[in-house]
N, C-alpha and C. Protein backbone atom coordinates (compact mmCIF):
# COMPACT_ATOMS: atom_id res chain seq x y z
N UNK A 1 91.87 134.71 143.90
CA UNK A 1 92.51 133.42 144.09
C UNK A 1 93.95 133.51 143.56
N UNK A 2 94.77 132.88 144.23
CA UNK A 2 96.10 133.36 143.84
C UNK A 2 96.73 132.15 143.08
N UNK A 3 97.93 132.18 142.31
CA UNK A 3 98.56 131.45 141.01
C UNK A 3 98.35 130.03 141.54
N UNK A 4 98.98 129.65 143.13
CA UNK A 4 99.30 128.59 143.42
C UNK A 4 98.05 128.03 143.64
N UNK A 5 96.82 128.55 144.26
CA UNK A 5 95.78 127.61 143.89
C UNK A 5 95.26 127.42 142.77
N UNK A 6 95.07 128.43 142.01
CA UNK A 6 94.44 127.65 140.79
C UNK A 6 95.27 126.54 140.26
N UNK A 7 96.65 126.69 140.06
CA UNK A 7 97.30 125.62 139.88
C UNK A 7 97.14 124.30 140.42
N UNK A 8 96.91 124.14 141.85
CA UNK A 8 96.10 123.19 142.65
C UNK A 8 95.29 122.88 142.26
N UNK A 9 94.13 123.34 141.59
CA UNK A 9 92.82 123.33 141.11
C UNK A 9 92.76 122.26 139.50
N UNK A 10 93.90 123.20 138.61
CA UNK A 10 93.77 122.66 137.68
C UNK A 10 94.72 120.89 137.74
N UNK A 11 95.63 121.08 138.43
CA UNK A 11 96.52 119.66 138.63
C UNK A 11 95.39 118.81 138.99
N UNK A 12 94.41 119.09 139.74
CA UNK A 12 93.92 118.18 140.69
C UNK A 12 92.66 117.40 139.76
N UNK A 13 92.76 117.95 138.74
CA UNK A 13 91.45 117.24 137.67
C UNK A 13 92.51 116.91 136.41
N UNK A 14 93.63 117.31 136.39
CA UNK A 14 94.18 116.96 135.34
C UNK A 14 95.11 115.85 135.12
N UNK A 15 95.88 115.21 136.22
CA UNK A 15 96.14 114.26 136.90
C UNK A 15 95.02 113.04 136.84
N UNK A 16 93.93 113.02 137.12
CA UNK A 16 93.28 111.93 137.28
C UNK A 16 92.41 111.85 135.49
N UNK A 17 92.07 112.90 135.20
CA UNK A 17 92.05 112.66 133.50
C UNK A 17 92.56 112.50 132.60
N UNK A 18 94.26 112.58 133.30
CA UNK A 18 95.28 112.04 132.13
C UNK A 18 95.54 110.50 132.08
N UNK A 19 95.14 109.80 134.03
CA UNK A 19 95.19 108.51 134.04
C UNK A 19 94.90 108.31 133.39
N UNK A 20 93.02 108.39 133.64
CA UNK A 20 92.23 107.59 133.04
C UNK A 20 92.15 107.40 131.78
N UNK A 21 92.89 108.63 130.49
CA UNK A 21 92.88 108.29 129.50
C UNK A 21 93.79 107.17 128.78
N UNK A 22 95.00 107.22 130.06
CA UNK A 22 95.63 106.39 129.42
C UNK A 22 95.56 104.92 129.77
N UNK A 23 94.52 104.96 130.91
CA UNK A 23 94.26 103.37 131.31
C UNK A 23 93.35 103.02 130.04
N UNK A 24 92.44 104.05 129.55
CA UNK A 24 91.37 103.38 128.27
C UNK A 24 92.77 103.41 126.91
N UNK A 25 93.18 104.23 126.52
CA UNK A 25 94.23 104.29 125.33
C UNK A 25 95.79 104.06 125.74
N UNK A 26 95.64 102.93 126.30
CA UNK A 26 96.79 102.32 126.45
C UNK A 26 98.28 102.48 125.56
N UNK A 27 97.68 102.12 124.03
CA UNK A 27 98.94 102.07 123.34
C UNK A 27 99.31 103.64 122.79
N UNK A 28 100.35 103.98 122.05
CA UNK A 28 100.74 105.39 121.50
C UNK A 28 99.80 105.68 120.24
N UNK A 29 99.06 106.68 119.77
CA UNK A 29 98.13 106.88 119.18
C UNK A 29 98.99 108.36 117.83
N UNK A 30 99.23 107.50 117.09
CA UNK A 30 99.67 108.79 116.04
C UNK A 30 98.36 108.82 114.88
N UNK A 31 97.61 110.05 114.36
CA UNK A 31 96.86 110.06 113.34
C UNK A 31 97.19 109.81 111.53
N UNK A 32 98.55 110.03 111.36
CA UNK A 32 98.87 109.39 110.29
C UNK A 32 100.41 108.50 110.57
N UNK A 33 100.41 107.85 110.09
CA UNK A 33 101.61 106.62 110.01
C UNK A 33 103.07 107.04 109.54
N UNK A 34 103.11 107.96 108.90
CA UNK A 34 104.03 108.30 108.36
C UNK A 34 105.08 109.52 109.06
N UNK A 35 104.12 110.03 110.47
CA UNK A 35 104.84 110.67 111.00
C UNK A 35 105.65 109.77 112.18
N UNK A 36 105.37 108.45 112.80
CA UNK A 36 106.34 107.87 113.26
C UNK A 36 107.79 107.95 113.05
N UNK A 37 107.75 107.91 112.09
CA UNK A 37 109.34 108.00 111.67
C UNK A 37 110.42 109.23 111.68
N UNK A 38 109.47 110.65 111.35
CA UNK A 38 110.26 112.01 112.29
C UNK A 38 109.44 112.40 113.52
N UNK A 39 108.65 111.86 114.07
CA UNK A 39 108.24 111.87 115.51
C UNK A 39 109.50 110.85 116.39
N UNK A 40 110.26 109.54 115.56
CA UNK A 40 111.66 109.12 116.15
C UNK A 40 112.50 109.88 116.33
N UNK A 41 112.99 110.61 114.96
CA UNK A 41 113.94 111.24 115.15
C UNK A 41 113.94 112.61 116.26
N UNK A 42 112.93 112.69 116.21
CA UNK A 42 112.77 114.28 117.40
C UNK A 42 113.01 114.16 118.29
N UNK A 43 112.53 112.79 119.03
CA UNK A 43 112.59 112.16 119.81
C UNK A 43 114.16 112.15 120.35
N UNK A 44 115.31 111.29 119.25
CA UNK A 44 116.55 111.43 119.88
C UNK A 44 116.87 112.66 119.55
N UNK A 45 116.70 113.81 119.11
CA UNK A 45 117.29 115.25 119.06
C UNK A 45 117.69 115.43 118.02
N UNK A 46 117.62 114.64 116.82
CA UNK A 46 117.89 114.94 115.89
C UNK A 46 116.68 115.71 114.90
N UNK A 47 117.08 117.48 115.14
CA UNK A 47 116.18 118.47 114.69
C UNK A 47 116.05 118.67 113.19
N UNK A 48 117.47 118.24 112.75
CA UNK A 48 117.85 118.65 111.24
C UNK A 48 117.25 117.80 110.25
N UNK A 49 116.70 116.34 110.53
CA UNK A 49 116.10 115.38 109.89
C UNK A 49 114.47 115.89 109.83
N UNK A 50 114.03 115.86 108.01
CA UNK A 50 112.55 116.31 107.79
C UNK A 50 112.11 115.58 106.87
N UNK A 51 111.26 114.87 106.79
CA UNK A 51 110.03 113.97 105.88
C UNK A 51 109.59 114.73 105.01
N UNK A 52 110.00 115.06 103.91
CA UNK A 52 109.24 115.73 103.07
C UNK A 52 107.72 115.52 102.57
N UNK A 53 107.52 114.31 103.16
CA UNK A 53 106.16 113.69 103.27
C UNK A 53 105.01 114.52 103.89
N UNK A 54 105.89 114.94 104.75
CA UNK A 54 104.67 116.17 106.36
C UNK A 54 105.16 117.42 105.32
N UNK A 55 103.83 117.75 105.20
CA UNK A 55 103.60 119.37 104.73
C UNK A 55 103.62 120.52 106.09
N UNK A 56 103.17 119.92 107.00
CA UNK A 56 103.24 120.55 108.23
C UNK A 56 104.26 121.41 108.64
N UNK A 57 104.64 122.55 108.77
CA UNK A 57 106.40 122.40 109.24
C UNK A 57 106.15 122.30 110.78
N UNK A 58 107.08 121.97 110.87
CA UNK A 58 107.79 121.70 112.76
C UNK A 58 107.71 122.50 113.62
N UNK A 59 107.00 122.54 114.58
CA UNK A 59 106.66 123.59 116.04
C UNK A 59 105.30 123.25 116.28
């Protein structure tokens, strides 16, 4: 089977399971609260801004 169908294959279930998740989870879903605030900044491109709060590093 060649690249472009499986690609077909996988779009074609992944598309209708991304709806539907977001018709049930409507609103934006972050697991802790505190990353809103450098999940903003990433957002406008500002890379150099870090929460010392997130132990996580970035990537």
């Amino acid at each position: 089977m060649g690249k472009l169908a499986i690609a077909a294959i996988v779009i074609s279930w992944v598309i209708p399971i991304s709806l539907l998740v977001n018709h049930i989870v409507p609103d934006p879903y972050m697991d802790q609260i505190f990353h809103i605030p450098q999940a903003q900044q990433y957002c406008k491109g500002n890379f150099r801004s870090w929460d010392p709060m997130i132990t996580t590093p970035p990537g």
